[in-house]
Protein backbone atom coordinates (compact mmCIF):
# COMPACT_ATOMS: atom_id res chain seq x y z
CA UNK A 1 -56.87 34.12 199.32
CA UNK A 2 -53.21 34.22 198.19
CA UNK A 3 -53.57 31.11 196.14
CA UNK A 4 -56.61 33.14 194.22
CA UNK A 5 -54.16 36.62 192.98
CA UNK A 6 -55.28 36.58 189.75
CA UNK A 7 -52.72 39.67 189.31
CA UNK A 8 -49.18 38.85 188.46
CA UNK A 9 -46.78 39.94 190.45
CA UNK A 10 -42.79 40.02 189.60
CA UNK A 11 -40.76 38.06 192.02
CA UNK A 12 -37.76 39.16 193.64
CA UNK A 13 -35.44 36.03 191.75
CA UNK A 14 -37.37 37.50 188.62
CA UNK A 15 -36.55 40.66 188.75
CA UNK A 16 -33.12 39.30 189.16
CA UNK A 17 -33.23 37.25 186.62
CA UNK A 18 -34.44 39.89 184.10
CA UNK A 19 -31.88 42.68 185.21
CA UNK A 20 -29.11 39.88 184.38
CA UNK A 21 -30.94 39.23 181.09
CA UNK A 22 -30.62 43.02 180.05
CA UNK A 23 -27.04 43.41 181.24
CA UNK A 24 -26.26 39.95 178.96
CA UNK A 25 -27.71 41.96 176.27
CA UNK A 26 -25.39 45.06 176.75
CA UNK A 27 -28.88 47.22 177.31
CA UNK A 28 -27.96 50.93 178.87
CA UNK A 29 -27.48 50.88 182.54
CA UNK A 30 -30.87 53.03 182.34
CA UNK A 31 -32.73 50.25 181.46
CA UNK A 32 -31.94 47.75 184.54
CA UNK A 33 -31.14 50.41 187.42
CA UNK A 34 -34.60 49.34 188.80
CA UNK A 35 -35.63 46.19 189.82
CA UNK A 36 -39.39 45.41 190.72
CA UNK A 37 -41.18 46.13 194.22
CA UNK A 38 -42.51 43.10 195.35
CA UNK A 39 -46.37 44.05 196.26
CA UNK A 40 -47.29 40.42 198.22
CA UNK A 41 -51.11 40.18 198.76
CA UNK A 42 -51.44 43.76 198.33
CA UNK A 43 -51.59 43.30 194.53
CA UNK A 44 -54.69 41.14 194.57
CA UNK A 45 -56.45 44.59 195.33
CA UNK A 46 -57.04 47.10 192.49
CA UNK A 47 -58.07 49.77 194.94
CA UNK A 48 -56.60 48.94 198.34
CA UNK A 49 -56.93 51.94 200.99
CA UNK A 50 -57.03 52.54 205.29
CA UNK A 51 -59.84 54.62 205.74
CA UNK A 52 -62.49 54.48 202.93
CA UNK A 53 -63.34 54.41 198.66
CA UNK A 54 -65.75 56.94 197.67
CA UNK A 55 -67.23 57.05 194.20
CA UNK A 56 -69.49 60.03 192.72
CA UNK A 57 -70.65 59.37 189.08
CA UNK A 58 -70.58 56.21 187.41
CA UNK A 59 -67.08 54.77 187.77
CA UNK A 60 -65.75 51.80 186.73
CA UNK A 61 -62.89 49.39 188.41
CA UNK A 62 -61.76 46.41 187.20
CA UNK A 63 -60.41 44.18 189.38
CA UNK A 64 -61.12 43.71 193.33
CA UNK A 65 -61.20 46.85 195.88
CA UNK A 66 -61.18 46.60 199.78
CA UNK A 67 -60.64 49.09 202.56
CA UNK A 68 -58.98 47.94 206.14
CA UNK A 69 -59.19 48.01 209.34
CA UNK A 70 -62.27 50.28 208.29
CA UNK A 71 -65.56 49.00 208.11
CA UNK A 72 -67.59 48.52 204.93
CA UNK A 73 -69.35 51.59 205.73
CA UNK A 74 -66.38 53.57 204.38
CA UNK A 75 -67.00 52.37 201.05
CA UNK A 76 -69.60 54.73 199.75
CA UNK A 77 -71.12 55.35 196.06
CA UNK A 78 -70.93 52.23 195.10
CA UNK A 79 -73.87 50.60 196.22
CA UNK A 80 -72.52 47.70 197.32
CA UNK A 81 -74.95 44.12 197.75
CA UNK A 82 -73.84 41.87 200.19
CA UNK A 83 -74.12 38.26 198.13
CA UNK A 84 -71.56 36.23 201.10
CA UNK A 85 -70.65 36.77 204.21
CA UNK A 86 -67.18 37.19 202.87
CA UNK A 87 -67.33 40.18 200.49
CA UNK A 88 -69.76 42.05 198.31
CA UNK A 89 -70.26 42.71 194.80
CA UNK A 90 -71.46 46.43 192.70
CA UNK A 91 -72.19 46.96 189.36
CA UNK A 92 -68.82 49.59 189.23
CA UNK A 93 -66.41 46.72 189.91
CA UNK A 94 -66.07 44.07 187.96
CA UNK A 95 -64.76 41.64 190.41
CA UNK A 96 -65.29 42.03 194.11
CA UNK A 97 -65.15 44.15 197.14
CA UNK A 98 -63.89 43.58 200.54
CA UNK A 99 -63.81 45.24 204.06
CA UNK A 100 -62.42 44.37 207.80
CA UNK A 101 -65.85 44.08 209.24
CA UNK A 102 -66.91 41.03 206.73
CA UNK A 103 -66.59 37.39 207.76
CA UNK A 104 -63.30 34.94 208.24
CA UNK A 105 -61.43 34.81 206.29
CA UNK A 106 -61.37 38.67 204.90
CA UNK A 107 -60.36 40.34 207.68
CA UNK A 108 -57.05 38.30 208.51
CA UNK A 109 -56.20 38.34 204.61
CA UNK A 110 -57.06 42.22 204.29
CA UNK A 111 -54.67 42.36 207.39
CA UNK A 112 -52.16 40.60 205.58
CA UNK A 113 -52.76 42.76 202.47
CA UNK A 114 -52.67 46.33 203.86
CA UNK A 115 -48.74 44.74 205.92
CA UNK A 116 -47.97 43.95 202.34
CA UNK A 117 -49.17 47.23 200.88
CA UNK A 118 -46.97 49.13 203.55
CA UNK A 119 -43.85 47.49 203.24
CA UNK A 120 -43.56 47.83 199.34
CA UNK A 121 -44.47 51.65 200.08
CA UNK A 122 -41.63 51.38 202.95
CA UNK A 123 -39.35 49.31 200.45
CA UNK A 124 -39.79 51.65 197.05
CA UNK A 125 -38.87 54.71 199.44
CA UNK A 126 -36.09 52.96 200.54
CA UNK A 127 -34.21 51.98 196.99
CA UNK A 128 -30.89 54.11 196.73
CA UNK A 129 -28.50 55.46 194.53
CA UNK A 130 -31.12 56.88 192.05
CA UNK A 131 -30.44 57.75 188.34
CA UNK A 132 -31.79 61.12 188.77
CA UNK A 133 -32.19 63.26 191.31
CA UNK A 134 -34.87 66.28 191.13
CA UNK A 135 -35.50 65.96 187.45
CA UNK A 136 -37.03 68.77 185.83
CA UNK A 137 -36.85 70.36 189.38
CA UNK A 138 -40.35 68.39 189.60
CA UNK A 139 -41.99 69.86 186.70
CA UNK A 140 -41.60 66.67 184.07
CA UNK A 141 -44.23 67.44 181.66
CA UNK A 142 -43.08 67.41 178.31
CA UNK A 143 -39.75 64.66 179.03
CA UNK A 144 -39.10 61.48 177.85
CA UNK A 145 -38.16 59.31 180.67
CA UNK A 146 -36.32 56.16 180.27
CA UNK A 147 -36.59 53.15 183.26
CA UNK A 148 -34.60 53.81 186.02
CA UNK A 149 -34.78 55.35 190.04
CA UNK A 150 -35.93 59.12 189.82
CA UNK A 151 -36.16 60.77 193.85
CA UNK A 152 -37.20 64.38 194.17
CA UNK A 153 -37.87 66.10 197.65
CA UNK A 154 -40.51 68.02 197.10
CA UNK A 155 -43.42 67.72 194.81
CA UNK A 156 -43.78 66.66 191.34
CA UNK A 157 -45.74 67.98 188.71
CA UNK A 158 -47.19 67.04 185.30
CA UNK A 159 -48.81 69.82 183.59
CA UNK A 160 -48.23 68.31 180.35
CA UNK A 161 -47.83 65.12 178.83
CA UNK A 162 -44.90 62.83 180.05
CA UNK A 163 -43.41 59.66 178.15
CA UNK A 164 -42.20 56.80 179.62
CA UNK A 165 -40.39 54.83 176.77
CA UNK A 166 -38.48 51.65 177.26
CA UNK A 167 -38.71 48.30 176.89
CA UNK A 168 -41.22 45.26 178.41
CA UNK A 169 -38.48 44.82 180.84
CA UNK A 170 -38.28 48.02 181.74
CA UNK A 171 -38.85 49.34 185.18
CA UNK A 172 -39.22 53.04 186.45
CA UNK A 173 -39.39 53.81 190.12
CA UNK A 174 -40.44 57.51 191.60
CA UNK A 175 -39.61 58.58 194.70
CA UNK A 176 -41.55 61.71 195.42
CA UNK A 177 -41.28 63.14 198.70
CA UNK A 178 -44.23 65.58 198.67
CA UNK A 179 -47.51 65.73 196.07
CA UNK A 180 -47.89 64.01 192.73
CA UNK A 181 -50.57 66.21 190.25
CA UNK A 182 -51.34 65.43 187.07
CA UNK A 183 -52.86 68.45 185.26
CA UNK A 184 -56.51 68.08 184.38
CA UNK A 185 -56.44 66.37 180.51
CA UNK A 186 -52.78 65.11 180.68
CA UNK A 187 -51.18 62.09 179.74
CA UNK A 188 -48.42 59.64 181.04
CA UNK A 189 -47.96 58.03 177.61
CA UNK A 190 -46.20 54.99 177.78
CA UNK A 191 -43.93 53.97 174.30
CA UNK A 192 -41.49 50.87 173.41
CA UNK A 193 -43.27 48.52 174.96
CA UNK A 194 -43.29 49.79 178.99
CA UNK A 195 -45.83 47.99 180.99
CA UNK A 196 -48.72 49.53 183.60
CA UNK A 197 -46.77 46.87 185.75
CA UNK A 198 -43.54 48.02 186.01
CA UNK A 199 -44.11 51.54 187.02
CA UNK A 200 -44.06 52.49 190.46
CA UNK A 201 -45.16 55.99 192.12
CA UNK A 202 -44.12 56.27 195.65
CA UNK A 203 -45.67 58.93 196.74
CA UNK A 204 -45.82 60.48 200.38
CA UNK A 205 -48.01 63.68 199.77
CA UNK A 206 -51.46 62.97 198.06
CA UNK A 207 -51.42 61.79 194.58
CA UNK A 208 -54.19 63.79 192.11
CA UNK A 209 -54.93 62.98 189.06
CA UNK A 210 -56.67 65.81 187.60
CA UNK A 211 -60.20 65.91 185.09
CA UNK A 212 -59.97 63.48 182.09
CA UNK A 213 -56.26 63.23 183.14
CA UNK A 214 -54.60 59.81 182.51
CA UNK A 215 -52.06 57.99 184.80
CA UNK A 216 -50.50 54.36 184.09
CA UNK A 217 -48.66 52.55 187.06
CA UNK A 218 -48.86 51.53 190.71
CA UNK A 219 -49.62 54.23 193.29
CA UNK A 220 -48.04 53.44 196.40
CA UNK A 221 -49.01 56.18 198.19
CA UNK A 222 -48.85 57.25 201.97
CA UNK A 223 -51.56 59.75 202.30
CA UNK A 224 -54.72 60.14 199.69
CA UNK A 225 -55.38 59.23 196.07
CA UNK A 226 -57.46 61.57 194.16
CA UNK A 227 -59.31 60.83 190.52
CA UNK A 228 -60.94 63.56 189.07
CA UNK A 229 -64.10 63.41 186.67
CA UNK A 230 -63.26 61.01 183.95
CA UNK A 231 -59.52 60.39 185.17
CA UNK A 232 -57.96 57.05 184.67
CA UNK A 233 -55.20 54.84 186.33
CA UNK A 234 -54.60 52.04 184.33
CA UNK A 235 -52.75 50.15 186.90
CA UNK A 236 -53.42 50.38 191.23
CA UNK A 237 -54.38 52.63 193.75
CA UNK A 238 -52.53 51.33 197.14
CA UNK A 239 -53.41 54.04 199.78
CA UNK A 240 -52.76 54.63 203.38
CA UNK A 241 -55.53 56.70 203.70
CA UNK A 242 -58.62 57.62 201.62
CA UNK A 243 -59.26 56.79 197.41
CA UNK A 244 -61.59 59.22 196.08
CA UNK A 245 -63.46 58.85 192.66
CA UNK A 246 -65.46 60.89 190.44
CA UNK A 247 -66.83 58.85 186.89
CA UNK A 248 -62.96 57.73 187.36
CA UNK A 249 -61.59 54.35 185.88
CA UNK A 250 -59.16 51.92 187.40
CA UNK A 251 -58.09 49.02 185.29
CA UNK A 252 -54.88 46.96 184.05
């Protein structure tokens, strides 16, 4: 399955590569501070979760989802058809779905995948010497954040919207110790190019994104990920327990 990730994913000599690019160009520290987490197998998953997907209402993911070591069972609301022995297919995702009960290969690669998904989790919490520490005392709502290492140790809120501005080659890493909400009809709004790709949410309370509420990056998260009716992540859900959906979209 590795040979099939249709999702790019930043190498480590990349990331190198592009944080010596930026220096070259005499870019503020701010904007090469981070460097990308590598995601392995894990980022062949849109949704990618240890102990189920539920969907109420008629959500839509684009991209593969897959739950291990839980059984297919734990994937619920999406009225899944079992075409091959090997995964399954529903009319809410456009690509496929997976789970540890299906036949070889799946269950080694989702093994593989869910290894992967914890160490970048373990490896995001890990980066030091932030930019910021407990910006906005975890209220960020209203800021303009450039790329860089933000760490707070509590939770973080976002009860209105939040810009990330910076470049293609920009890369913003959070470290949030407790929760991550995001207020029922607010926005991460990303400006000056900043890519779904290069944002990174590591999260070790549950992550909620609230009703109609919109969210752009990679959830790394250690606990739960919440969508609310109509909510959107435009980028992945990687959780170490449950993903819960309500009419929610997940896509690039």
């Amino acid at each position: 399955m590795k040979s099939q990730n249709i999702f790019p994913i930043i190498s480590h000599n990349s990331a190198i590569a592009i944080s010596t690019a930026l220096l070259a160009l005499s870019l503020p520290a701010a904007s090469y501070a981070a460097t990308s987490v590598y995601l392995g197998t894990a980022g062949y998953y849109r949704i990618l979760s240890k102990s189920g997907i539920s969907t109420t209402g008629t959500t839509h993911v684009i991209g593969n989802i897959a739950v291990s070591p839980v059984a297919g069972t734990a994937i619920t609301g999406f009225g899944l058809s079992r075409v091959a022995p090997t995964y399954s297919k529903s009319t809410l995702v456009t690509r496929n779905v997976y789970a540890a009960n299906y036949a070889a290969p799946t269950p080694e690669n989702l093994t593989v995948a869910v290894g992967d998904m914890q160490k970048a989790y373990a490896n995001a919490a890990g980066r030091a010497n932030p930019t910021k520490t407990e910006l906005g005392a975890g209220n960020i709502g209203g800021l303009t954040i450039k790329p860089g290492l933000y760490k707070w140790s509590s939770n973080v809120q976002i009860p209105s919207d939040v810009t990330l501005s910076g470049s293609q080659y920009g890369i913003w890493i959070f470290q949030v110790a407790g929760t991550l909400d995001v207020a029922s009809g607010k926005k991460v709004i990303l400006a000056g190019g900043a890519l779904n790709k290069n944002i990174y949410w590591q999260v070790a309370g549950a992550t909620t994104i609230g009703t109609t509420a919109v969210l752009h990056g990679i959830v790394l998260d250690k606990t739960k990920i919440v969508l609310k009716t109509g909510a959107k992540l435009y980028g992945r859900a990687l959780a170490q327990t449950a993903v819960t959906l309500d009419a929610s979209t997940v896509s690039p």
